[in-house]
Protein backbone atom coordinates (compact mmCIF):
# COMPACT_ATOMS: atom_id res chain seq x y z
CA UNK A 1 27.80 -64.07 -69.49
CA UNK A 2 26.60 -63.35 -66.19
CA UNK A 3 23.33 -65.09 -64.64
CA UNK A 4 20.23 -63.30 -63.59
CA UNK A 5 21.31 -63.86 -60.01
CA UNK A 6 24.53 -61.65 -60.97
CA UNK A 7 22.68 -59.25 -62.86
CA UNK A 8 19.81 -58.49 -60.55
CA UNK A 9 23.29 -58.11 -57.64
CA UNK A 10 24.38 -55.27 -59.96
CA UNK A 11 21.16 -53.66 -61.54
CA UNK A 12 18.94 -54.40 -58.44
CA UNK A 13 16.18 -57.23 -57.25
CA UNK A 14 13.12 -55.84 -59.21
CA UNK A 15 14.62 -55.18 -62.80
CA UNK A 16 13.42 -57.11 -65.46
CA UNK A 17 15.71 -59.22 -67.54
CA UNK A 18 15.87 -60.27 -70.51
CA UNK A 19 18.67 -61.86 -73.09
CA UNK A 20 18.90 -61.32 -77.07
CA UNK A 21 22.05 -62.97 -78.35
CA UNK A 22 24.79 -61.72 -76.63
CA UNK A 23 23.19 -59.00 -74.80
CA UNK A 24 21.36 -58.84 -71.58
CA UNK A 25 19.04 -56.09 -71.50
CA UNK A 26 18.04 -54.93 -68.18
CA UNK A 27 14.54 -53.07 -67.70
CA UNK A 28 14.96 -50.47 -65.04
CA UNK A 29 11.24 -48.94 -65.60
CA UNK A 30 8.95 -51.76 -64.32
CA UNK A 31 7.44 -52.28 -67.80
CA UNK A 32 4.73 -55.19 -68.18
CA UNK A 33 5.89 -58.32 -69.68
CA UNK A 34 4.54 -57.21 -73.44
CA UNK A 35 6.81 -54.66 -73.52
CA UNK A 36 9.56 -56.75 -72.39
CA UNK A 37 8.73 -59.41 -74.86
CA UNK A 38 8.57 -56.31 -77.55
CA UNK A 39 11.83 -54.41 -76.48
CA UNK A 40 13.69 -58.09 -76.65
CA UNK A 41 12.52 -59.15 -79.79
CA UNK A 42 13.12 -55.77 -81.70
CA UNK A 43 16.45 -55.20 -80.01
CA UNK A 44 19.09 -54.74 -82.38
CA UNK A 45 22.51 -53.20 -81.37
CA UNK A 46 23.24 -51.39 -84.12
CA UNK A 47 20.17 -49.85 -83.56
CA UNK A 48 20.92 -49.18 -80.03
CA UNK A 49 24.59 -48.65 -80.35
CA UNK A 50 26.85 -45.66 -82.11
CA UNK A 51 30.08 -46.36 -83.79
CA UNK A 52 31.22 -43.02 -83.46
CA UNK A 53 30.32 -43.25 -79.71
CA UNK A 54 32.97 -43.93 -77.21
CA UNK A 55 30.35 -44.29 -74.67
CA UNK A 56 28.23 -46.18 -76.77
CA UNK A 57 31.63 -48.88 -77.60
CA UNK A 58 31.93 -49.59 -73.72
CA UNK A 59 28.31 -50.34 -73.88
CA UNK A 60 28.71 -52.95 -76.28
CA UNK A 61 31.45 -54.57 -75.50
CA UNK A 62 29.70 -54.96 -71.95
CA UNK A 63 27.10 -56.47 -73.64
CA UNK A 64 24.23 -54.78 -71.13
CA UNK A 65 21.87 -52.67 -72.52
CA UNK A 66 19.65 -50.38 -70.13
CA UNK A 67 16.06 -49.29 -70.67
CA UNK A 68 14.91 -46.36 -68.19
CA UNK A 69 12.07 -44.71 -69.50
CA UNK A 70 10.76 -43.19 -66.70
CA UNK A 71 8.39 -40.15 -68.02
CA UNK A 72 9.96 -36.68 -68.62
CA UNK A 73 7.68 -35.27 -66.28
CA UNK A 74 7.58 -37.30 -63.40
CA UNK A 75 8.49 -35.06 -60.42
CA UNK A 76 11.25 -37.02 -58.87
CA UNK A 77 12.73 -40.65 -59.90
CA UNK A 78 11.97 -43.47 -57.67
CA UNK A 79 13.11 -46.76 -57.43
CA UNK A 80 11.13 -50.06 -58.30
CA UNK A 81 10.02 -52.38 -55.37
């Protein structure tokens, strides 16, 4: 499993990490550390994950699950710094 250090090379400086299991979840949306602690501990992949998903098998056998959940209507997406 990679480290943070290799995660944060691939996913960028400023995402939030955090591990459940197997999985590293990466938090893409700058969330505050409750949510992190709530998104971790709720985290179940086959809640997350499809089996009748192709795109949702890569996924999981990666073992990195995204959040993003920027708001529908923000104008334009912008990174975290």
């Amino acid at each position: 499993m990679p480290d943070d250090d290799e995660v944060r090379a691939r996913w960028g400086e400023n995402a939030a990490i955090s591990r459940k299991g197997d999985f590293i979840l990466v938090h893409l949306d700058g969330p505050g550390e409750d949510v992190v602690r709530r998104r971790t501990e709720d985290f179940d992949p086959d809640d997350y994950f499809d089996d009748d998903c192709p795109l949702c098998q890569i996924q999981r056998a990666g073992r990195v699950f995204v959040f993003d959940d920027y708001p529908e209507d923000a104008d334009e997406w912008a990174p975290l710094e």
